[in-house]
N, C-alpha and C. Protein backbone atom coordinates (compact mmCIF):
# COMPACT_ATOMS: atom_id res chain seq x y z
N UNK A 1 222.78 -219.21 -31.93
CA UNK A 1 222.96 -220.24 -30.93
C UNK A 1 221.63 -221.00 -30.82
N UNK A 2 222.00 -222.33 -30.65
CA UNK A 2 220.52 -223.28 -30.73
C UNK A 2 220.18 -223.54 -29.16
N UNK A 3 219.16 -224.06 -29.26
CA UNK A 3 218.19 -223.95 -27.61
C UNK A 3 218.81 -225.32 -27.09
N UNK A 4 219.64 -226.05 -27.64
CA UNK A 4 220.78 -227.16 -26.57
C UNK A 4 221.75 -226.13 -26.72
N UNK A 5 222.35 -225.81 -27.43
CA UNK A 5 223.68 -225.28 -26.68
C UNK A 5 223.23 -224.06 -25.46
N UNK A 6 222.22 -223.34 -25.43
CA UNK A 6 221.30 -222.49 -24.27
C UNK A 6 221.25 -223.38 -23.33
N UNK A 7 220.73 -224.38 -23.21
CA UNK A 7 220.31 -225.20 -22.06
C UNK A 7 221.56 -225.85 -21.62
N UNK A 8 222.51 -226.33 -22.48
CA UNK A 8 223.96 -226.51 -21.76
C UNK A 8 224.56 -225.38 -21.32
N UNK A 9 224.68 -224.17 -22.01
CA UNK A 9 225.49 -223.51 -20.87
C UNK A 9 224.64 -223.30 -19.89
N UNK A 10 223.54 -223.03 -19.91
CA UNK A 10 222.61 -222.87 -18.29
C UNK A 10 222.49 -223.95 -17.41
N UNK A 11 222.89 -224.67 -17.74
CA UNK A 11 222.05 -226.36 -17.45
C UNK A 11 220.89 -225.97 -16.95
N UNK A 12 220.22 -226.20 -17.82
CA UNK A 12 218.91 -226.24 -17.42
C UNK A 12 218.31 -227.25 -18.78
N UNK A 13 216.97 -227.93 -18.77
CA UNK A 13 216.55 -228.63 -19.65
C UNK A 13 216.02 -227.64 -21.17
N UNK A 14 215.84 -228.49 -21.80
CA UNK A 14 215.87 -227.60 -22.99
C UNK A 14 213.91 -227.11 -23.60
N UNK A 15 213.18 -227.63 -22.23
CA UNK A 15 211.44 -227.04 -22.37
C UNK A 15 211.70 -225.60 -22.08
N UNK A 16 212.50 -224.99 -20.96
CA UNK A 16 211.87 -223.74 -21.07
C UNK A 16 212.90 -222.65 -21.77
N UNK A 17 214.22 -223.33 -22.22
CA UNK A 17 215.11 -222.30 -23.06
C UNK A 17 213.74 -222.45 -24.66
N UNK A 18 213.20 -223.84 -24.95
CA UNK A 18 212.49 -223.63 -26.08
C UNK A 18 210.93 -222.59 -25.88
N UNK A 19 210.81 -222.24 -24.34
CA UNK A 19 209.69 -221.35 -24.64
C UNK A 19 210.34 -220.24 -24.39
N UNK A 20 211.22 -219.63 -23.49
CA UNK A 20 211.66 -218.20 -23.41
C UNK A 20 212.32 -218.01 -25.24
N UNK A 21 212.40 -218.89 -25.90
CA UNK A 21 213.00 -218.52 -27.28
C UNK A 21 211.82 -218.41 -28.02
N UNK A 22 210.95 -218.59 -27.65
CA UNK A 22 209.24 -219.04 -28.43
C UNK A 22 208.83 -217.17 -28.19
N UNK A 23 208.74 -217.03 -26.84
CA UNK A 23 208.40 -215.38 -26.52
C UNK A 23 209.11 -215.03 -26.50
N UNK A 24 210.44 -214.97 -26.67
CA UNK A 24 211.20 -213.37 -27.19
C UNK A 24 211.21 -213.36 -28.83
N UNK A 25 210.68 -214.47 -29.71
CA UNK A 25 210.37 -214.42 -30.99
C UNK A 25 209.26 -213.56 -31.15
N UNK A 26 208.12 -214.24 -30.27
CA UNK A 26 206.87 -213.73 -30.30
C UNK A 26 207.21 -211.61 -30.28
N UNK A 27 207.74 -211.56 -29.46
CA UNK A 27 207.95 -209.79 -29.30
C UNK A 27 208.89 -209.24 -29.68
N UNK A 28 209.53 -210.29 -31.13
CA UNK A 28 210.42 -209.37 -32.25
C UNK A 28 212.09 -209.28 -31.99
N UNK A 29 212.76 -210.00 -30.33
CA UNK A 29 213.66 -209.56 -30.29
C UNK A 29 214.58 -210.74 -30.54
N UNK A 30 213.88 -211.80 -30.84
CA UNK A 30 214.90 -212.67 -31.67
C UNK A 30 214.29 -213.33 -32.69
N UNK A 31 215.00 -213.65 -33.54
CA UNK A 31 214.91 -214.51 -35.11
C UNK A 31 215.56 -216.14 -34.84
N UNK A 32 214.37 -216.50 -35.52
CA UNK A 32 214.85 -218.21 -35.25
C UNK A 32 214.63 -218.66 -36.76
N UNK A 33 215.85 -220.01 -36.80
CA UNK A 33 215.97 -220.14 -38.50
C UNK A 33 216.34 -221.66 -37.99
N UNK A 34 215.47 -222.54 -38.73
CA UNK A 34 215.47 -224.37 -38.19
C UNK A 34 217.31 -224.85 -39.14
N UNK A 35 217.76 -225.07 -38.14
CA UNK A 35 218.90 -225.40 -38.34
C UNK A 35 220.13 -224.66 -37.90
N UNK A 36 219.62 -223.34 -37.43
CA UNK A 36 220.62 -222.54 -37.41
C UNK A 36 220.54 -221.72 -36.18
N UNK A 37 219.54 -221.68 -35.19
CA UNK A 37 219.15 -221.31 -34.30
C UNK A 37 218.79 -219.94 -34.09
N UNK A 38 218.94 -219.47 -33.02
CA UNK A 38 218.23 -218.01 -32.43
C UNK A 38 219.19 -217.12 -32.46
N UNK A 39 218.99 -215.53 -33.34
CA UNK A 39 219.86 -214.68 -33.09
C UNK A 39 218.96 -213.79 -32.54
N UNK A 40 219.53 -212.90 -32.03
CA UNK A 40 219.15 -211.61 -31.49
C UNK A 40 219.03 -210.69 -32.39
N UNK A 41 217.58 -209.85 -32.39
CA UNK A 41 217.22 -208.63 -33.47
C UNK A 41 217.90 -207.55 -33.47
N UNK A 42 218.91 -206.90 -34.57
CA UNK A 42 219.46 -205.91 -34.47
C UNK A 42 218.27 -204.79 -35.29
N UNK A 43 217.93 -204.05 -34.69
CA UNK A 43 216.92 -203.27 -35.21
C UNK A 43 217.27 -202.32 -36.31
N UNK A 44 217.06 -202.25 -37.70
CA UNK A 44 217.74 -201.36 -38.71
C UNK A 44 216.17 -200.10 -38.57
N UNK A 45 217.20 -199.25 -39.19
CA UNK A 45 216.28 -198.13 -39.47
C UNK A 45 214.68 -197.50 -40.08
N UNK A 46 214.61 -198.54 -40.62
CA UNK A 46 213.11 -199.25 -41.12
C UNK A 46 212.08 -199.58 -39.93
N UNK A 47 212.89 -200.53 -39.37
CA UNK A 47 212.15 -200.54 -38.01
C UNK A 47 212.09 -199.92 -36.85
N UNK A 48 213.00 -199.23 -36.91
CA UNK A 48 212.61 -197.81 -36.02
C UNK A 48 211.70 -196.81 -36.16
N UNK A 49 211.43 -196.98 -37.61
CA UNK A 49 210.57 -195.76 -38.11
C UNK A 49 209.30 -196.46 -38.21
N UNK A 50 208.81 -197.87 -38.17
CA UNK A 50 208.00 -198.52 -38.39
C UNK A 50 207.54 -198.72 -36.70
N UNK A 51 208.41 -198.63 -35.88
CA UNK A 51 207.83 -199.21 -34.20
C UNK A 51 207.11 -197.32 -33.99
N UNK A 52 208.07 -196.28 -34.53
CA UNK A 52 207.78 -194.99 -34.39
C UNK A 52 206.00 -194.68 -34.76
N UNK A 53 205.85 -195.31 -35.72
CA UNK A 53 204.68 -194.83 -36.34
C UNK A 53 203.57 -195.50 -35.52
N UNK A 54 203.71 -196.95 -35.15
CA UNK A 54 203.08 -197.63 -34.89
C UNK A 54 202.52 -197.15 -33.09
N UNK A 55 203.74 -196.97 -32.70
CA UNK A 55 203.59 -196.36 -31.35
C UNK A 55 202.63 -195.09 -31.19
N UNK A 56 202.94 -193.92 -32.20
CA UNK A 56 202.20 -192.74 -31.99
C UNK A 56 201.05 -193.18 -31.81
N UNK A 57 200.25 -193.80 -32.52
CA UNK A 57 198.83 -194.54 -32.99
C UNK A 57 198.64 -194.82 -31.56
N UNK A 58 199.14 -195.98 -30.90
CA UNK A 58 198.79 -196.28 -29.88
C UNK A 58 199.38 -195.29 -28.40
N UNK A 59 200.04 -194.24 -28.40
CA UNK A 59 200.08 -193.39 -27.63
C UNK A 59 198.97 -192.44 -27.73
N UNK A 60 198.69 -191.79 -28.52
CA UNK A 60 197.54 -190.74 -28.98
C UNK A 60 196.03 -191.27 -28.33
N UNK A 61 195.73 -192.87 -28.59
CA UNK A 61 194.82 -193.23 -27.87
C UNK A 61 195.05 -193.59 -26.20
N UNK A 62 195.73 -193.82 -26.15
CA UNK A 62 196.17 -194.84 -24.87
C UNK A 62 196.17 -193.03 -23.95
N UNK A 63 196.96 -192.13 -24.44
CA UNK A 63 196.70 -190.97 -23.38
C UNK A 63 195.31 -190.28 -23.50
N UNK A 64 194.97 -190.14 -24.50
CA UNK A 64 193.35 -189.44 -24.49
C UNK A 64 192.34 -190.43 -23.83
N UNK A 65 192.22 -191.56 -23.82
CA UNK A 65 191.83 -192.58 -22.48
C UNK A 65 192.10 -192.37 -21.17
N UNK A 66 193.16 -192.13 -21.74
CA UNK A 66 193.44 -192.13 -19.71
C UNK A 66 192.96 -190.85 -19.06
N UNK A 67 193.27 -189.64 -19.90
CA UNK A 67 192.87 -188.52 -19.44
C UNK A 67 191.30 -188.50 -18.94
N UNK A 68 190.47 -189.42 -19.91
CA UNK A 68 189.35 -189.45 -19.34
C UNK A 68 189.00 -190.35 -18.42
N UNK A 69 189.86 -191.50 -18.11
CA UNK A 69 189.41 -192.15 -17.21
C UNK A 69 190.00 -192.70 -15.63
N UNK A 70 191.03 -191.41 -15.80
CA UNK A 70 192.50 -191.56 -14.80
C UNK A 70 191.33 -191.04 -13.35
N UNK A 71 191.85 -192.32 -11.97
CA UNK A 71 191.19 -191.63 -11.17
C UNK A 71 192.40 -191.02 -10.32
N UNK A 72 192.57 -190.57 -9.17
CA UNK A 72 193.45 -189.90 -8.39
C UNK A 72 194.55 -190.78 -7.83
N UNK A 73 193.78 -192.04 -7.77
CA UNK A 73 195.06 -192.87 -7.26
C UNK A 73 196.17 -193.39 -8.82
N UNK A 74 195.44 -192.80 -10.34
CA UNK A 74 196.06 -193.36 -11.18
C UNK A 74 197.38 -192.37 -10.98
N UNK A 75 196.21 -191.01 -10.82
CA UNK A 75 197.97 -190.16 -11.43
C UNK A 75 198.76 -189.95 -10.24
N UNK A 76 198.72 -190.09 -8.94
CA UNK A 76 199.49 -190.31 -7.89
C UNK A 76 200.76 -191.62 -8.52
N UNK A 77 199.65 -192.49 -9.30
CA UNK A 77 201.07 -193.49 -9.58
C UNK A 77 202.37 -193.03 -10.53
N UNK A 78 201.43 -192.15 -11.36
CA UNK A 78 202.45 -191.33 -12.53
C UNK A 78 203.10 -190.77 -12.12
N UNK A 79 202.32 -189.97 -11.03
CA UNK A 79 203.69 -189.02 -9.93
C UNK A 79 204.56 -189.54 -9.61
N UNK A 80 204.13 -190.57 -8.97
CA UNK A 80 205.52 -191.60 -8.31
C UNK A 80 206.53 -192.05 -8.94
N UNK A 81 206.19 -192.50 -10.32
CA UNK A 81 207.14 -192.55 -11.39
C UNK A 81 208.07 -191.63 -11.98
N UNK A 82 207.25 -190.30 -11.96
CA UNK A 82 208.14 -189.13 -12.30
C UNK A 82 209.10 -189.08 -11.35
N UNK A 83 208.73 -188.38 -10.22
CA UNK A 83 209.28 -188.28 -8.74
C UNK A 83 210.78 -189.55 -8.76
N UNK A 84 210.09 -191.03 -9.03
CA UNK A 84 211.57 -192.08 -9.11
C UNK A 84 212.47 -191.80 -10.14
N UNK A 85 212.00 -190.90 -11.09
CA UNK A 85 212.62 -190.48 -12.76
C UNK A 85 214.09 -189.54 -12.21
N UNK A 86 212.96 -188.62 -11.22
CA UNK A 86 213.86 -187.25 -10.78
C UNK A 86 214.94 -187.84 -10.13
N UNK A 87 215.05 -188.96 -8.95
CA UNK A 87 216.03 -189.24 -8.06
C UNK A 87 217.18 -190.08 -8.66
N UNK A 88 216.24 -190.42 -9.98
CA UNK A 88 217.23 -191.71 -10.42
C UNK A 88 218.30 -190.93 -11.65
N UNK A 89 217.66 -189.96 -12.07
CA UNK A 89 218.69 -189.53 -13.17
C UNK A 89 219.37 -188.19 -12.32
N UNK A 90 219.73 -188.25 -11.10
CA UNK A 90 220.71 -187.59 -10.30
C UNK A 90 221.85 -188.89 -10.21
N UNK A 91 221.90 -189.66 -10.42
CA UNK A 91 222.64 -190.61 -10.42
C UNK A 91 223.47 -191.56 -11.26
N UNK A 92 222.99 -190.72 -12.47
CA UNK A 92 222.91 -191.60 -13.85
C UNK A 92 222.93 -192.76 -14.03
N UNK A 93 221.99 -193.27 -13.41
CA UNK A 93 221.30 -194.48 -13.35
C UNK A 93 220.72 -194.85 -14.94
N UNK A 94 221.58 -194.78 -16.09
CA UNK A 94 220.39 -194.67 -17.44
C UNK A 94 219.29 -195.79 -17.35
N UNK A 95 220.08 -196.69 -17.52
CA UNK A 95 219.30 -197.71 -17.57
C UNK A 95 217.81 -198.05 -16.56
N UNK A 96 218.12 -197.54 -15.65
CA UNK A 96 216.87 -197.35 -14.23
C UNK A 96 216.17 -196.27 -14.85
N UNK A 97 216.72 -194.95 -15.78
CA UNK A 97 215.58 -194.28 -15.97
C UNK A 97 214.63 -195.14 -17.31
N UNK A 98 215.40 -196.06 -18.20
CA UNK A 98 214.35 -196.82 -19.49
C UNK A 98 213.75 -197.61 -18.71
N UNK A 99 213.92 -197.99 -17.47
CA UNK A 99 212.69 -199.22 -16.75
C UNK A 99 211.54 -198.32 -16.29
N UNK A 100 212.07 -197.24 -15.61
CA UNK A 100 210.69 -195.82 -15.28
C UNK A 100 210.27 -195.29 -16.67
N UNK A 101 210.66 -195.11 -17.69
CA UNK A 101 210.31 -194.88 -18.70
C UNK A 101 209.08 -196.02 -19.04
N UNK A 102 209.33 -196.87 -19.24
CA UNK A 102 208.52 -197.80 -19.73
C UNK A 102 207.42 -197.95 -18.71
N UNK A 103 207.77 -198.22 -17.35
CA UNK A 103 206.79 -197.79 -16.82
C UNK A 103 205.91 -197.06 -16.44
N UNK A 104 206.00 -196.19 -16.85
CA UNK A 104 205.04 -194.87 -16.87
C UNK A 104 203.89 -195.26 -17.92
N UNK A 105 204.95 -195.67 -19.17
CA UNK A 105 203.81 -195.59 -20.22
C UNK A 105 203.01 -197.28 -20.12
N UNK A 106 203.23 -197.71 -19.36
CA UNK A 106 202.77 -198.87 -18.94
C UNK A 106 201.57 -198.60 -17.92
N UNK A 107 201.79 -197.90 -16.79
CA UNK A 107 200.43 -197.20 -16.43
C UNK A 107 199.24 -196.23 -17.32
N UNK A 108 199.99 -195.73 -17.87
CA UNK A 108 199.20 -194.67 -18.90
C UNK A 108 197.97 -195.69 -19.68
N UNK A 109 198.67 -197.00 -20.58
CA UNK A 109 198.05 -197.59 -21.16
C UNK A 109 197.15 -198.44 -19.73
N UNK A 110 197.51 -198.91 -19.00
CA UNK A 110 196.53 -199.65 -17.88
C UNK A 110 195.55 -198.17 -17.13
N UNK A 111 195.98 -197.40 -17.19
CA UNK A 111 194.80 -196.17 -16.74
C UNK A 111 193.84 -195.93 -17.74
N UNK A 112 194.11 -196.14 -18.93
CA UNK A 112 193.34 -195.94 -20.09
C UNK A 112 191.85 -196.93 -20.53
N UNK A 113 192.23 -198.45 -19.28
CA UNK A 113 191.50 -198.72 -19.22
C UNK A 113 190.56 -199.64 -20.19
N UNK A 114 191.26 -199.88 -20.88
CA UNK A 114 190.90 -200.46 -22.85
C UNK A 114 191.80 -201.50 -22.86
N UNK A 115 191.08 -202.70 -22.96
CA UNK A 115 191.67 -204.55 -22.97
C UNK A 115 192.63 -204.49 -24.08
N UNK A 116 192.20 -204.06 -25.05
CA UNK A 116 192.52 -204.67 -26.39
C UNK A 116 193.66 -203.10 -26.62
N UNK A 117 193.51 -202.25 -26.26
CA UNK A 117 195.25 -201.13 -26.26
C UNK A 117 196.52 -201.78 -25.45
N UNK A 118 195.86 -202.37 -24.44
CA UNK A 118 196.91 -202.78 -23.55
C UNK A 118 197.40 -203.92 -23.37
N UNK A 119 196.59 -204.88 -24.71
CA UNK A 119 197.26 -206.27 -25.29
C UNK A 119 197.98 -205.61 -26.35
N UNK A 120 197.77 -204.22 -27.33
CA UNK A 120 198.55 -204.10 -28.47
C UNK A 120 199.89 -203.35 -27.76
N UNK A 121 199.70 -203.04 -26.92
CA UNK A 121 200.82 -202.29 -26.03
C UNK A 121 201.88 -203.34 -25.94
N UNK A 122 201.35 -204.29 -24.86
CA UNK A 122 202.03 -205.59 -24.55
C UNK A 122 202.61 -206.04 -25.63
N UNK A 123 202.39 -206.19 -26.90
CA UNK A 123 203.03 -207.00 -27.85
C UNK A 123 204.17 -206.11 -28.46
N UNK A 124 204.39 -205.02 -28.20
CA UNK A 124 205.42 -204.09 -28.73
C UNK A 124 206.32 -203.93 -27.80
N UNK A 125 206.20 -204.14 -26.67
CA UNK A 125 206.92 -203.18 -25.01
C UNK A 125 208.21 -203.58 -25.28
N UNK A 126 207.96 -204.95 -25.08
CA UNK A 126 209.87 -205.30 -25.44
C UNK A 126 210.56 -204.75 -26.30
N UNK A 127 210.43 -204.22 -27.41
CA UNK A 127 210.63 -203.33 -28.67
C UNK A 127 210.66 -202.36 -28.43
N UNK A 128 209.89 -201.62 -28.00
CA UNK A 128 210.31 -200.12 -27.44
C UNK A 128 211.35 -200.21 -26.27
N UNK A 129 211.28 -200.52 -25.72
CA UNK A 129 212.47 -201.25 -24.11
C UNK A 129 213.70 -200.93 -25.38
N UNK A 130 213.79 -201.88 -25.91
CA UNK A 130 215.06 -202.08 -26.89
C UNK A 130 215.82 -200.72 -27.44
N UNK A 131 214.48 -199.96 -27.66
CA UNK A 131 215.06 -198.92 -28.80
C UNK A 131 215.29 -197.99 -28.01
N UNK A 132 214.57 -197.99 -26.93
CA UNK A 132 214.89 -196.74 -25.62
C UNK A 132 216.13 -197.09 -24.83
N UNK A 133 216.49 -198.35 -24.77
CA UNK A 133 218.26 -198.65 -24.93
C UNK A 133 218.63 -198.16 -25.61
N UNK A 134 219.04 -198.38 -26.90
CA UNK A 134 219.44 -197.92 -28.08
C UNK A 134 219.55 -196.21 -28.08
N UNK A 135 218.65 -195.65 -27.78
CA UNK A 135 218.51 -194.27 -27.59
C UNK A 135 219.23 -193.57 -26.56
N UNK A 136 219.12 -194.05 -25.24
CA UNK A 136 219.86 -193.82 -24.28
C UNK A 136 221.37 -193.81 -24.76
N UNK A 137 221.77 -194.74 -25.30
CA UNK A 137 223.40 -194.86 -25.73
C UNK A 137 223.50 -193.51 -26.64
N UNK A 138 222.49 -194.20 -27.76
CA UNK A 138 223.13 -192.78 -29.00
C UNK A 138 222.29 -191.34 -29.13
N UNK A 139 221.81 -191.05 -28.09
CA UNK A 139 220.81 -189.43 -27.58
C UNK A 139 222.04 -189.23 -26.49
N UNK A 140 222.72 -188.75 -26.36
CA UNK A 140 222.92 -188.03 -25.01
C UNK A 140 221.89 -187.20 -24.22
N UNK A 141 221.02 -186.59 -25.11
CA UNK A 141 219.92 -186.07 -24.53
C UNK A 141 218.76 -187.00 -23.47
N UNK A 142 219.29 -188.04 -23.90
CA UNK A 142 217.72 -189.28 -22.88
C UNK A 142 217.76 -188.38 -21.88
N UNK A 143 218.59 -188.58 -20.72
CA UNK A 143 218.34 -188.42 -19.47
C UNK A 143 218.29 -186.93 -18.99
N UNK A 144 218.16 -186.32 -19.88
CA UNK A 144 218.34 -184.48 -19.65
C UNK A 144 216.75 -184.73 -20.17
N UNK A 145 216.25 -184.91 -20.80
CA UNK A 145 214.60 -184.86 -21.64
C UNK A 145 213.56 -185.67 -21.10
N UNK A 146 213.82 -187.22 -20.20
CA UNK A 146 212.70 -187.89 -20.27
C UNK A 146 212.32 -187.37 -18.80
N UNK A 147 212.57 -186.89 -18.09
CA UNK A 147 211.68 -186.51 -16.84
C UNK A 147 211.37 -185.55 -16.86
N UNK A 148 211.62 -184.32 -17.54
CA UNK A 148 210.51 -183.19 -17.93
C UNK A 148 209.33 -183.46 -18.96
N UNK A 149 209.95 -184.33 -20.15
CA UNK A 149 208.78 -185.11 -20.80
C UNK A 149 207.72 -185.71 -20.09
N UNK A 150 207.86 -186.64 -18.81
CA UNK A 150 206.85 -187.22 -18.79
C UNK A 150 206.05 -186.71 -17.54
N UNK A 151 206.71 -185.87 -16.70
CA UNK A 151 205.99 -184.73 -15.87
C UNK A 151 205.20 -183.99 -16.70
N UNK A 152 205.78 -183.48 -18.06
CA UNK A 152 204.24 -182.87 -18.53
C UNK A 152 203.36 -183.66 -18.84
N UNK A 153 203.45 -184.44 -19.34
CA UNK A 153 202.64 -185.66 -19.49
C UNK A 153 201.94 -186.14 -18.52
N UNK A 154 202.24 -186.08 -17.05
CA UNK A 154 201.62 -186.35 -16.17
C UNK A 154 200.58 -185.33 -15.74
N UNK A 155 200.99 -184.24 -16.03
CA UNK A 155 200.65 -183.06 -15.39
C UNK A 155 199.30 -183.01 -16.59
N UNK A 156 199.17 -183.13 -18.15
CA UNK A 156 198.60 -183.29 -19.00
C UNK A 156 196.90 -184.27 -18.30
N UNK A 157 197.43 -185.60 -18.18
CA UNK A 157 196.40 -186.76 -17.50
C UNK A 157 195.51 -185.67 -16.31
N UNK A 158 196.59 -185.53 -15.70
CA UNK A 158 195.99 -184.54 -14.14
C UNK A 158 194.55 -183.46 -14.63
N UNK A 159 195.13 -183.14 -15.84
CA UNK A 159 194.05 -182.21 -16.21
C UNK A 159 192.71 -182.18 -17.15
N UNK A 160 193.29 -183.68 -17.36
CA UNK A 160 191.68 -184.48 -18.39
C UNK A 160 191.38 -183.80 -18.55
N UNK A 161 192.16 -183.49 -19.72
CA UNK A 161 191.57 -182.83 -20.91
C UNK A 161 192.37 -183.61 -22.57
N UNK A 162 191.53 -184.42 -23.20
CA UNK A 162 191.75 -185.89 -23.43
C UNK A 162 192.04 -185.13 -25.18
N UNK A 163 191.72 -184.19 -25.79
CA UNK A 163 192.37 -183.35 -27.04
C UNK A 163 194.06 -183.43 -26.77
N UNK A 164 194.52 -182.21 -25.22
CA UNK A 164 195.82 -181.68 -25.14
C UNK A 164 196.43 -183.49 -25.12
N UNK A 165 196.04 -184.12 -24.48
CA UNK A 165 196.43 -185.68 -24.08
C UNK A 165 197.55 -186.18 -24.98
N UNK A 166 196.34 -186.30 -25.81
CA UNK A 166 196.28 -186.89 -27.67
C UNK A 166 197.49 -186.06 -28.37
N UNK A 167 197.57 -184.66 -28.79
CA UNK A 167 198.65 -184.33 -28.59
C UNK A 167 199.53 -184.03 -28.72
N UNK A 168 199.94 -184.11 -26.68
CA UNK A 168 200.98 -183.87 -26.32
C UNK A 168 201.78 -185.88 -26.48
N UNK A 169 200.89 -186.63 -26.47
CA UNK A 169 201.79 -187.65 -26.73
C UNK A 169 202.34 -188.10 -28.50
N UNK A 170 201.79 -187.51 -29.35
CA UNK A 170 202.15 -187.68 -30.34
C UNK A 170 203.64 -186.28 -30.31
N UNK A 171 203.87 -185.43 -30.09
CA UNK A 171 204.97 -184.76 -29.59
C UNK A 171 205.78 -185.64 -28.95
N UNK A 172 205.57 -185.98 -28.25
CA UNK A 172 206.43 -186.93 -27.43
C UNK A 172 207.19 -187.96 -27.72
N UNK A 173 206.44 -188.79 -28.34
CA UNK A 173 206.88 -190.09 -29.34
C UNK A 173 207.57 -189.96 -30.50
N UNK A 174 206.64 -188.97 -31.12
CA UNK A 174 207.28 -188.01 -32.45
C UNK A 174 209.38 -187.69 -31.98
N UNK A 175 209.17 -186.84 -30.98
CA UNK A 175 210.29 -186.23 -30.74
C UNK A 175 211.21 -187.32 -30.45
N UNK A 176 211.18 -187.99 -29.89
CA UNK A 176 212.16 -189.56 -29.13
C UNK A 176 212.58 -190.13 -30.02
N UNK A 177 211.52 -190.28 -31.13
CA UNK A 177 211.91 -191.15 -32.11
C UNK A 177 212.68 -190.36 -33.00
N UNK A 178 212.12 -189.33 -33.55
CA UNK A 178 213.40 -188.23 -34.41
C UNK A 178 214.20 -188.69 -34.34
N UNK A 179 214.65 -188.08 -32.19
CA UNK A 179 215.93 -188.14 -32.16
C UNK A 179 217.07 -189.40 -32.48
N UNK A 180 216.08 -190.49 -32.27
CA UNK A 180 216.91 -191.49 -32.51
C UNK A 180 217.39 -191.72 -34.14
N UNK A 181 216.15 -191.76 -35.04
CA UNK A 181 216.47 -191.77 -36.45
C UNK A 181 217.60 -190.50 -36.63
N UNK A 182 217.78 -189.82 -36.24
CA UNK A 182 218.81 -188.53 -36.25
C UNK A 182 220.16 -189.25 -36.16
N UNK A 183 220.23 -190.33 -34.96
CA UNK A 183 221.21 -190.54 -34.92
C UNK A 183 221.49 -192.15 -35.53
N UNK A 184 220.67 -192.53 -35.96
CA UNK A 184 220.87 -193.69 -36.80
C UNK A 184 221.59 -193.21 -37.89
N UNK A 185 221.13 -192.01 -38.73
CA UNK A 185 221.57 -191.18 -39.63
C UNK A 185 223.05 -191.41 -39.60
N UNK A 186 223.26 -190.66 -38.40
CA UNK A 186 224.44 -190.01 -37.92
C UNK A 186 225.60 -191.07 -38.05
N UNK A 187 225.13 -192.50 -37.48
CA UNK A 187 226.23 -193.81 -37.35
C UNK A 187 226.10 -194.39 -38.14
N UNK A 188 225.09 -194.09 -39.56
CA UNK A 188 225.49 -195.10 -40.60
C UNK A 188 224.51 -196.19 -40.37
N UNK A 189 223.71 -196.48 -39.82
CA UNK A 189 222.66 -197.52 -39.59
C UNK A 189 222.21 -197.12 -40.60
N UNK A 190 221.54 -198.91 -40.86
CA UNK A 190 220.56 -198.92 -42.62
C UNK A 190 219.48 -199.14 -42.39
């Protein structure tokens, strides 16, 4: 779909359907082709294993940072996140637990404290968002796993000690992502 037929069904003018199509290019989740307009990224298996790898890298640092530089009001925030994790997946709220999901690791990287992790963070988030959709649907496990996951993880920061950090988040990322390539496997994704 092209950025007039966007701006006609929205009515809205066609400057800011051409920049919200400019940044969701920019962060991978759509493809634009001159003549043919904007589709939406279906993520194949390549790139799951490619956001996988890429992520550990920047989890492994982003938590061994923080561990060293988390002050009390950081991990009170992590708490709080866990704590909203716990109430929300009594409800099966999935989708509310991938927005606490992301946010967690969205503090982690801003506790960590490092400009340039938390611009490479930023340029992936929407992409992980995506695939932690994606996961949620085809894991039945998401919502049984991510709030004991990231309580240890919290509990990890709490104890700065910036080795276990390092990791316990490459476990973490490692494991999520498996599971998903497991089930890409599983449905025939290429």
């Amino acid at each position: 779909m092209g950025e007039v037929e966007i701006s006609q069904r929205l009515r809205v003018s066609r400057g800011p359907v051409r920049e919200a199509l400019v940044r969701l290019e920019q962060e991978g989740l759509v493809s634009s082709e001159l003549h043919r307009g904007a589709t939406v990224v279906d993520f194949a298996r390549a790139d799951i294993a490619q956001l996988a790898t890429l992520r550990v890298a920047l989890e492994e640092l982003a938590m061994s940072e923080a561990a060293r530089n988390a002050t009390d009001a950081d991990l009170a925030k992590l708490d709080d996140v866990v704590e909203r994790m716990r109430s929300v997946r009594t409800t099966d709220a999935e989708i509310s637990l991938v927005r606490l999901d992301v946010e967690f690791h969205d503090l982690v990287y801003q506790t960590a404290r490092h400009d340039r992790l938390y611009a490479a963070w930023a340029t992936i988030r929407s992409q992980v968002t995506l695939s932690l959709l994606r996961r949620r649907v085809l894991n039945q496990d998401y919502a049984a796993l991510v709030v004991d996951e990231h309580a240890a993880l919290a509990s990890t920061l709490a104890s700065r000690d910036a080795a276990q950090a390092r990791s316990e988040a490459t476990v973490h990322v490692q494991g999520a992502y498996t599971r998903l390539l497991a089930a890409y496997d599983g449905k025939g994704f290429k």
